[in-house]
N, C-alpha and C. Protein backbone atom coordinates (compact mmCIF):
# COMPACT_ATOMS: atom_id res chain seq x y z
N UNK A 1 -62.57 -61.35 45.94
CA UNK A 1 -61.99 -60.71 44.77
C UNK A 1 -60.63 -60.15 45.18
N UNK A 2 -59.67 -60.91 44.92
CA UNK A 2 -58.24 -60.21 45.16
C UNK A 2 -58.08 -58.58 44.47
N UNK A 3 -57.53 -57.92 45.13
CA UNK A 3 -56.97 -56.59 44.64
C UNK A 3 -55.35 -56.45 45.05
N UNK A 4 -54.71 -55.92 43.76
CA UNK A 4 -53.64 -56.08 44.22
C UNK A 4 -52.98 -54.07 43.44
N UNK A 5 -52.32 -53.87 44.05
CA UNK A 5 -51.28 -52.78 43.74
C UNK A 5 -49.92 -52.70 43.42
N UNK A 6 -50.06 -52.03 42.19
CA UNK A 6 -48.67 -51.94 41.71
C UNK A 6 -48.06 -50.58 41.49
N UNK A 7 -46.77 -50.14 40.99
CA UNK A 7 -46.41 -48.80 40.91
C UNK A 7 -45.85 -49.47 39.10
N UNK A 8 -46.50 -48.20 38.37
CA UNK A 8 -45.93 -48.20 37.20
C UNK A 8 -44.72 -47.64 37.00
N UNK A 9 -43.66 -48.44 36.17
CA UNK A 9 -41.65 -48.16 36.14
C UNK A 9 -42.11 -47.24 35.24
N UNK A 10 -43.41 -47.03 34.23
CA UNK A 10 -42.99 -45.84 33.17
C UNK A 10 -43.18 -44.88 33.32
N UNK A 11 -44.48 -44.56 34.06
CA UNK A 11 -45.47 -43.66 34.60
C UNK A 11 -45.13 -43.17 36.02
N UNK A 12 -45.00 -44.12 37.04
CA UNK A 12 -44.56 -43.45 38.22
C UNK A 12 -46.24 -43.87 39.27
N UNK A 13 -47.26 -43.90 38.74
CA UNK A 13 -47.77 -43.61 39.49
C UNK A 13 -48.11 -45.08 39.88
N UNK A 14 -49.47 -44.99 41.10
CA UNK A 14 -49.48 -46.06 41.65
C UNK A 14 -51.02 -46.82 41.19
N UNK A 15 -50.90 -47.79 40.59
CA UNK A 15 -52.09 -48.93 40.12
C UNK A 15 -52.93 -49.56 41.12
N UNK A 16 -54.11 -49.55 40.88
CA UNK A 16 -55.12 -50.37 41.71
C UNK A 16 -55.55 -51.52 40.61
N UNK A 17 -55.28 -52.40 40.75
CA UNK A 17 -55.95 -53.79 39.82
C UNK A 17 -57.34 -54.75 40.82
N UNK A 18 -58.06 -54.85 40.20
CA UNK A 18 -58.99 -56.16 40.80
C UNK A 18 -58.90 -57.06 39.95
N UNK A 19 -58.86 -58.18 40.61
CA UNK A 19 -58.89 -59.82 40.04
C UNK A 19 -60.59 -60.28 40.08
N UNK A 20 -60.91 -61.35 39.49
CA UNK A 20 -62.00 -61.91 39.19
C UNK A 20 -61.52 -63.17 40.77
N UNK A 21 -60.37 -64.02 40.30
CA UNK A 21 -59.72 -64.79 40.85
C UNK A 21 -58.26 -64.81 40.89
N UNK A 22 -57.74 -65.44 42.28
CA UNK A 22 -56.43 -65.59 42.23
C UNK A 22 -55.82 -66.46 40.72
N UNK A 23 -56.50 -67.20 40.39
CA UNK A 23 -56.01 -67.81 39.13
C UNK A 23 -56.12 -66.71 37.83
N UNK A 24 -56.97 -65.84 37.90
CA UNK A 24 -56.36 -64.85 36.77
C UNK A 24 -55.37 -63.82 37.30
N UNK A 25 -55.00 -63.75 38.41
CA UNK A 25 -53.93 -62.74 38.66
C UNK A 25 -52.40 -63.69 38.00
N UNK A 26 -52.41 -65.10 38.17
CA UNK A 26 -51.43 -65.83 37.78
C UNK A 26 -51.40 -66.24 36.38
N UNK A 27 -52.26 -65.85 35.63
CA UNK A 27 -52.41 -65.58 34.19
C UNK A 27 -52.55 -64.66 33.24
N UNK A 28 -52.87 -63.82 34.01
CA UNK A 28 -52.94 -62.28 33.08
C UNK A 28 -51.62 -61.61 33.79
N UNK A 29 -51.34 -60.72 32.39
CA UNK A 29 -49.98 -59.61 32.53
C UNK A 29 -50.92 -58.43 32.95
N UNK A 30 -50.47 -57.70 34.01
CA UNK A 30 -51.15 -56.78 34.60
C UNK A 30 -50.19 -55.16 33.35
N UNK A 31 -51.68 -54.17 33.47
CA UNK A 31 -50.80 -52.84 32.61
C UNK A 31 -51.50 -51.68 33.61
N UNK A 32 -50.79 -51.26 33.41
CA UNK A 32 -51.22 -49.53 33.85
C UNK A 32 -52.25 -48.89 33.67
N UNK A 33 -53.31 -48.88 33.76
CA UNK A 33 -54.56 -48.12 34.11
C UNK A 33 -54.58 -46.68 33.26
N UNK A 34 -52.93 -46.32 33.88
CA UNK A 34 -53.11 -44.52 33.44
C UNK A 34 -52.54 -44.53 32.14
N UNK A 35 -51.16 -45.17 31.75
CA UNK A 35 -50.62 -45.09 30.61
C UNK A 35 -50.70 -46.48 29.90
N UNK A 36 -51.28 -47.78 30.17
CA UNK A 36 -51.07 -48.66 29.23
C UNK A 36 -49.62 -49.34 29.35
N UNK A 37 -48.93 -48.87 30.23
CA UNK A 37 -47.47 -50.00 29.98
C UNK A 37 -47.57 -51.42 30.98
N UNK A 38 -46.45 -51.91 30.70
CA UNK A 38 -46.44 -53.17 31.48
C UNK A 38 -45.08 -53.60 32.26
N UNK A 39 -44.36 -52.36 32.75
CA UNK A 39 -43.57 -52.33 33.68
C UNK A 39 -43.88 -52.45 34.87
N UNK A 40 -44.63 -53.08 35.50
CA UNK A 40 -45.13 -52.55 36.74
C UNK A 40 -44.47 -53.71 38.15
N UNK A 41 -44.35 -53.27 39.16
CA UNK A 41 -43.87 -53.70 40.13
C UNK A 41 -44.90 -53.68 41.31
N UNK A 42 -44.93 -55.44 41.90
CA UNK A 42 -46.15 -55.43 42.84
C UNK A 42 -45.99 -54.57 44.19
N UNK A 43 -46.92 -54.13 44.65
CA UNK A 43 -46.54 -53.56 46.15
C UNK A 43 -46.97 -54.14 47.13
N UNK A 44 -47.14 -54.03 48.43
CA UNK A 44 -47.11 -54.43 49.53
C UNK A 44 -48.55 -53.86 50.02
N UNK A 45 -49.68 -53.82 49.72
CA UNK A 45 -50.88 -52.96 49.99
C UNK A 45 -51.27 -53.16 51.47
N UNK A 46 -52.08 -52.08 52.15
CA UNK A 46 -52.46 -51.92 53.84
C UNK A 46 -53.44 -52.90 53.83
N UNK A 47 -53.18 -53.56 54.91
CA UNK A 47 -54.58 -54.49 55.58
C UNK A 47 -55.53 -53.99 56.23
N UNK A 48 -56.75 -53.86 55.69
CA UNK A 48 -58.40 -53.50 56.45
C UNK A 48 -58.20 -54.61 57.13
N UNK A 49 -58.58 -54.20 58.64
CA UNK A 49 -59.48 -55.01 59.38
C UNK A 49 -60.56 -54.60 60.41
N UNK A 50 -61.70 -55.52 59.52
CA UNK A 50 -62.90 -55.13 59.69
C UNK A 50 -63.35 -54.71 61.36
N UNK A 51 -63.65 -53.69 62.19
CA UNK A 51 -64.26 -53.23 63.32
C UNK A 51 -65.26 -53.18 63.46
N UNK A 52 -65.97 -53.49 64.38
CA UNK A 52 -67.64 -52.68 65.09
C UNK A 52 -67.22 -51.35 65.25
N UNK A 53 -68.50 -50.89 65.45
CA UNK A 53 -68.52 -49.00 65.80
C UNK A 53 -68.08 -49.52 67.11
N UNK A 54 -69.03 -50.41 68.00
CA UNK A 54 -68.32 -50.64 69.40
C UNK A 54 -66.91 -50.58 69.68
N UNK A 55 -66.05 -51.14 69.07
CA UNK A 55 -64.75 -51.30 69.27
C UNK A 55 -63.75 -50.34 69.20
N UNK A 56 -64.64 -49.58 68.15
CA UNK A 56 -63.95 -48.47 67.86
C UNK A 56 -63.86 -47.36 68.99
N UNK A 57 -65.37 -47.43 69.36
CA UNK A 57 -65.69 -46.10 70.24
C UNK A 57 -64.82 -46.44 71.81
N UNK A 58 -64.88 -48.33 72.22
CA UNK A 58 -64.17 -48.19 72.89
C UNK A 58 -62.78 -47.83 72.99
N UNK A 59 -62.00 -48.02 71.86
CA UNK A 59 -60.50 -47.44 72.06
C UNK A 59 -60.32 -46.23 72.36
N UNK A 60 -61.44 -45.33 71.23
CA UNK A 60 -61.53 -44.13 71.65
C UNK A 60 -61.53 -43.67 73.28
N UNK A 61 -62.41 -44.28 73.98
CA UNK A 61 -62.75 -44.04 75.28
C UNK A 61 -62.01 -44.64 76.45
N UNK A 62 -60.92 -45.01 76.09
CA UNK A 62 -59.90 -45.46 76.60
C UNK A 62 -58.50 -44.22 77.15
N UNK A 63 -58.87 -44.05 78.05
CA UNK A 63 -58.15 -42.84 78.28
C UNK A 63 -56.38 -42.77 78.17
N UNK A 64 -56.38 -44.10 77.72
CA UNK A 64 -54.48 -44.09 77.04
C UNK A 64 -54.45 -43.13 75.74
N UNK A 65 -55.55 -43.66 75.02
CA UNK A 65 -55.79 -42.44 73.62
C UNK A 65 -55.51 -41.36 74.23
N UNK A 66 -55.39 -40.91 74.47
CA UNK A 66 -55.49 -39.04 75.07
C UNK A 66 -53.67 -38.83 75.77
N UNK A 67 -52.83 -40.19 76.03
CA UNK A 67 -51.52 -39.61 76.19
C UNK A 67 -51.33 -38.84 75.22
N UNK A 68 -50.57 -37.78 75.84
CA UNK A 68 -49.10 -36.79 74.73
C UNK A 68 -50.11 -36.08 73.69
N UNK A 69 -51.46 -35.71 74.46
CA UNK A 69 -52.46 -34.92 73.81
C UNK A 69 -52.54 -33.46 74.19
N UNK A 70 -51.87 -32.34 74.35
CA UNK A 70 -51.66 -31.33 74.82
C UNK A 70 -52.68 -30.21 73.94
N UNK A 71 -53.58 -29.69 74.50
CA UNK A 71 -54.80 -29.24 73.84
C UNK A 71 -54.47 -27.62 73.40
N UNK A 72 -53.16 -27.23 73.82
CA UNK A 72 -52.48 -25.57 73.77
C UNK A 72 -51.69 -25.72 72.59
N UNK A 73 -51.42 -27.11 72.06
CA UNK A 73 -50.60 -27.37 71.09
C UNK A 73 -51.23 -27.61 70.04
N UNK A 74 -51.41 -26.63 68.75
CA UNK A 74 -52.19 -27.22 67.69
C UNK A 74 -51.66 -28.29 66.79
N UNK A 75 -50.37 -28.89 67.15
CA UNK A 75 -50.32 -30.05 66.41
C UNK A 75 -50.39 -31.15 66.88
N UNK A 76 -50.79 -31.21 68.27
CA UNK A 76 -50.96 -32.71 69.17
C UNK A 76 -52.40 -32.42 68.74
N UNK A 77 -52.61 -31.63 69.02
CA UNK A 77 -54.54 -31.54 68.06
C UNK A 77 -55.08 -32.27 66.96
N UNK A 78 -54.06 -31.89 65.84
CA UNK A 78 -54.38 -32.21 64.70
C UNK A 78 -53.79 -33.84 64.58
N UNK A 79 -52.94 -34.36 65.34
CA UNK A 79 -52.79 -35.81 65.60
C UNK A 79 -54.26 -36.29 66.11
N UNK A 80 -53.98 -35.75 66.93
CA UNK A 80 -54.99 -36.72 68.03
C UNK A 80 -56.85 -36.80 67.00
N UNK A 81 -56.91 -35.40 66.31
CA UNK A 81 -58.23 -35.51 65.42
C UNK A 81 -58.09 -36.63 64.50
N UNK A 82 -56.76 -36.22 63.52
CA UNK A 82 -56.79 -37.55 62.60
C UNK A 82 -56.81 -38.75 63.22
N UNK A 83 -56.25 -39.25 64.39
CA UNK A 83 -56.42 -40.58 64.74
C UNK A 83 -57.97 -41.17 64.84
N UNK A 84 -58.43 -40.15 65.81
CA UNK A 84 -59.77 -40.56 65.61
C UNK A 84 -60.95 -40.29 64.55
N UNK A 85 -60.88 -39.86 63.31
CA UNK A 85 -61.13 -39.74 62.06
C UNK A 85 -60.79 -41.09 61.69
N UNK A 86 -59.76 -42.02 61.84
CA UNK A 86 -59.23 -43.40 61.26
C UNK A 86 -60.03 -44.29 62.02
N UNK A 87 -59.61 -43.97 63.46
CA UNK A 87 -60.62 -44.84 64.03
C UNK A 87 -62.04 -45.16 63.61
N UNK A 88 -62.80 -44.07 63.35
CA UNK A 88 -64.15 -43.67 63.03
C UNK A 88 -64.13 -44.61 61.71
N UNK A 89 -63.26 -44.33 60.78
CA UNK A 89 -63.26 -44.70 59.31
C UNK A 89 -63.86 -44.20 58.75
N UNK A 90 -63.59 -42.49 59.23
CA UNK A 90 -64.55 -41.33 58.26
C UNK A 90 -63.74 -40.67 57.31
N UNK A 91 -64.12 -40.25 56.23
CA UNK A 91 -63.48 -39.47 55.68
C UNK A 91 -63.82 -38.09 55.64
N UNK A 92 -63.45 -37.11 56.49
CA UNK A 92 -64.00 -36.24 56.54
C UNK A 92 -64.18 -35.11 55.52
N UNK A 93 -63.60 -34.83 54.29
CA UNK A 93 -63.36 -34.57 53.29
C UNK A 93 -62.13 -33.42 53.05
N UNK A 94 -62.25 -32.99 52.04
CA UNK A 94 -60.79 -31.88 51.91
C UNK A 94 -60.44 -31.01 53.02
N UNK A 95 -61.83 -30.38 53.97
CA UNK A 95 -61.53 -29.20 53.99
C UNK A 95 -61.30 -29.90 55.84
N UNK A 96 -61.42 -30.76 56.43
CA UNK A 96 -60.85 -31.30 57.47
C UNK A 96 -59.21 -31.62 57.13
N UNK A 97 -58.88 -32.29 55.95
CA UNK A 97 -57.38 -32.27 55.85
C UNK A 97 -56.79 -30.99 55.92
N UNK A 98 -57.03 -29.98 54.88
CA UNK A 98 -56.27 -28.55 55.11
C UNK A 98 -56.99 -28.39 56.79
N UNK A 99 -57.42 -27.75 57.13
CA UNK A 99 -57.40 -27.90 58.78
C UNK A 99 -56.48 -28.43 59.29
N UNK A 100 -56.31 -30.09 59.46
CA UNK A 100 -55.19 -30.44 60.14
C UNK A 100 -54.01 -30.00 59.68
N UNK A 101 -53.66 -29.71 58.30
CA UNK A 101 -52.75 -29.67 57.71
C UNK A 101 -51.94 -28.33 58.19
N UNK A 102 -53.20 -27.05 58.61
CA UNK A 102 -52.73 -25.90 58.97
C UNK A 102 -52.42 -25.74 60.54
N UNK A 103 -53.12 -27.03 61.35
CA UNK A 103 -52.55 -26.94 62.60
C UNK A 103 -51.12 -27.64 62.72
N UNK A 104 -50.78 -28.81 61.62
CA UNK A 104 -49.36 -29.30 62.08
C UNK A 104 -48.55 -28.15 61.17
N UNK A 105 -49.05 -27.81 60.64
CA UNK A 105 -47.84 -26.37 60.65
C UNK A 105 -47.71 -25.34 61.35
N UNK A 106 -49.00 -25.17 62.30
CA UNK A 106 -48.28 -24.26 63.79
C UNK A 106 -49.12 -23.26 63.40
N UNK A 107 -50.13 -23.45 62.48
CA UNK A 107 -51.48 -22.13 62.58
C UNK A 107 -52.54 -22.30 63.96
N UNK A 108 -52.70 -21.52 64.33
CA UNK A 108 -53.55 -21.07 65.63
C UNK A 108 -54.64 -21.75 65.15
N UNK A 109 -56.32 -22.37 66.21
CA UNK A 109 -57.17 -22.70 65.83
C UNK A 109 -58.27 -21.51 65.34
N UNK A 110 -57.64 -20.08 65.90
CA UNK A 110 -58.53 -18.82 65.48
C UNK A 110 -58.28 -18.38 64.47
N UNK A 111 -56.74 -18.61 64.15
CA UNK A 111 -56.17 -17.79 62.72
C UNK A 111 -56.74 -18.70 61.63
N UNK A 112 -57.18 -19.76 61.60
CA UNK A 112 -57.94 -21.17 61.01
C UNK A 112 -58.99 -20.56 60.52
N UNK A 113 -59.85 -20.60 61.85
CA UNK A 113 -61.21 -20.15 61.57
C UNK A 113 -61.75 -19.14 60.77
N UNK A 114 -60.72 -17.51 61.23
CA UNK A 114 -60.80 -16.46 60.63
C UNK A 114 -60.51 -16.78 58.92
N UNK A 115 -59.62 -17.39 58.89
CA UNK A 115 -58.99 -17.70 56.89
C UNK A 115 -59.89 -18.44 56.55
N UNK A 116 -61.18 -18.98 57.05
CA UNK A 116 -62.02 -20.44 56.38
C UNK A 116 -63.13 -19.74 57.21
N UNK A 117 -64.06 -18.86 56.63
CA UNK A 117 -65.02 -18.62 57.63
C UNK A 117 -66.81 -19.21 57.26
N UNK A 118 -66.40 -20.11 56.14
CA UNK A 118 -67.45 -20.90 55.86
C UNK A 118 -67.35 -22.39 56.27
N UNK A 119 -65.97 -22.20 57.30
CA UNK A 119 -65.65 -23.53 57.19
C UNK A 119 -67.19 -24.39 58.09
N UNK A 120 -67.18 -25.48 57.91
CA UNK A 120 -68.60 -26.38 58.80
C UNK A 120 -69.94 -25.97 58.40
N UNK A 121 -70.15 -25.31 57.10
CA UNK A 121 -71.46 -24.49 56.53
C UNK A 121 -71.96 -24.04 57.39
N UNK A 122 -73.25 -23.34 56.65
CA UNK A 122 -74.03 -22.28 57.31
C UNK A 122 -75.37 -22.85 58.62
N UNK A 123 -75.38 -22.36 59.48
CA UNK A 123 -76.39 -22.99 60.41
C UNK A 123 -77.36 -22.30 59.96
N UNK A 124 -78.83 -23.16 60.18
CA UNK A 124 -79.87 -22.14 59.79
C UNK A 124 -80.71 -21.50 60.86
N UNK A 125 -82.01 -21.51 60.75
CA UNK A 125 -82.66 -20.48 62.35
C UNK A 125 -82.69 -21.24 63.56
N UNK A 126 -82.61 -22.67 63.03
CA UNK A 126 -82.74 -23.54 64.83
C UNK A 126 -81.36 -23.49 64.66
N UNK A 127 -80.38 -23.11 64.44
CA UNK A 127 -79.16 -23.53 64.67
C UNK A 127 -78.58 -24.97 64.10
N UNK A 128 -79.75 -25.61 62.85
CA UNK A 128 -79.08 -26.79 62.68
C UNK A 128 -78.90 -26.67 61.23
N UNK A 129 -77.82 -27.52 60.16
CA UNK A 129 -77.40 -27.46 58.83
C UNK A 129 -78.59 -27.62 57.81
């Protein structure tokens, strides 16, 4: 099933289309999802390619990953987490982005913790979620 992306000229924003077949992408006029127009301009969309967990875990464990990883620095931190979050192909949800988001702006990992103190929910009596 082809998928293709476009940016709407009226709207601005950016279109996700699925095809049935390449032959209806070359027959149908593609419109905007959000507003209905038909200005739209194709884009250049990212290539998935498909990994094992193996493959993954080995890059991870590849101790080149870890250059220019300085662990005193909270924004080689917050690199080095998101990379391996991609690697993983997790999405860890909102409250991992603000996290990183507050270490590449040069917030401490305590001043973090203290402002988010529910952050990772509550443990229960064995200590597990």
């Amino acid at each position: 099933m082809p998928i293709y992306e476009y940016r709407c000229n009226e709207c601005g924003r950016r279109v996700t289309l699925f095809w049935r077949s390449f032959s209806e992408v070359e027959k149908t006029s593609p419109r905007c999802s959000f507003c209905g127009g038909e200005d739209l301009t194709r884009l250049v969309s990212r290539v998935a390619v498909a990994r094992s967990e193996e493959s993954r875990l080995d890059d991870l464990a590849d101790p080149s990953s870890l250059a220019g990883l300085d662990e005193d620095d909270p924004k080689s931190m917050a690199r080095w987490m998101r990379k391996m979050s991609r690697e993983m192909g997790e999405d860890l949800g909102p409250e991992f982005d603000e996290v990183m988001d507050r270490l590449e702006s040069g917030q401490s990992p305590e001043d973090i913790e203290e402002s988010m103190p529910d952050l990772g929910g509550e443990l229960g009596a064995e200590g597990e979620f």
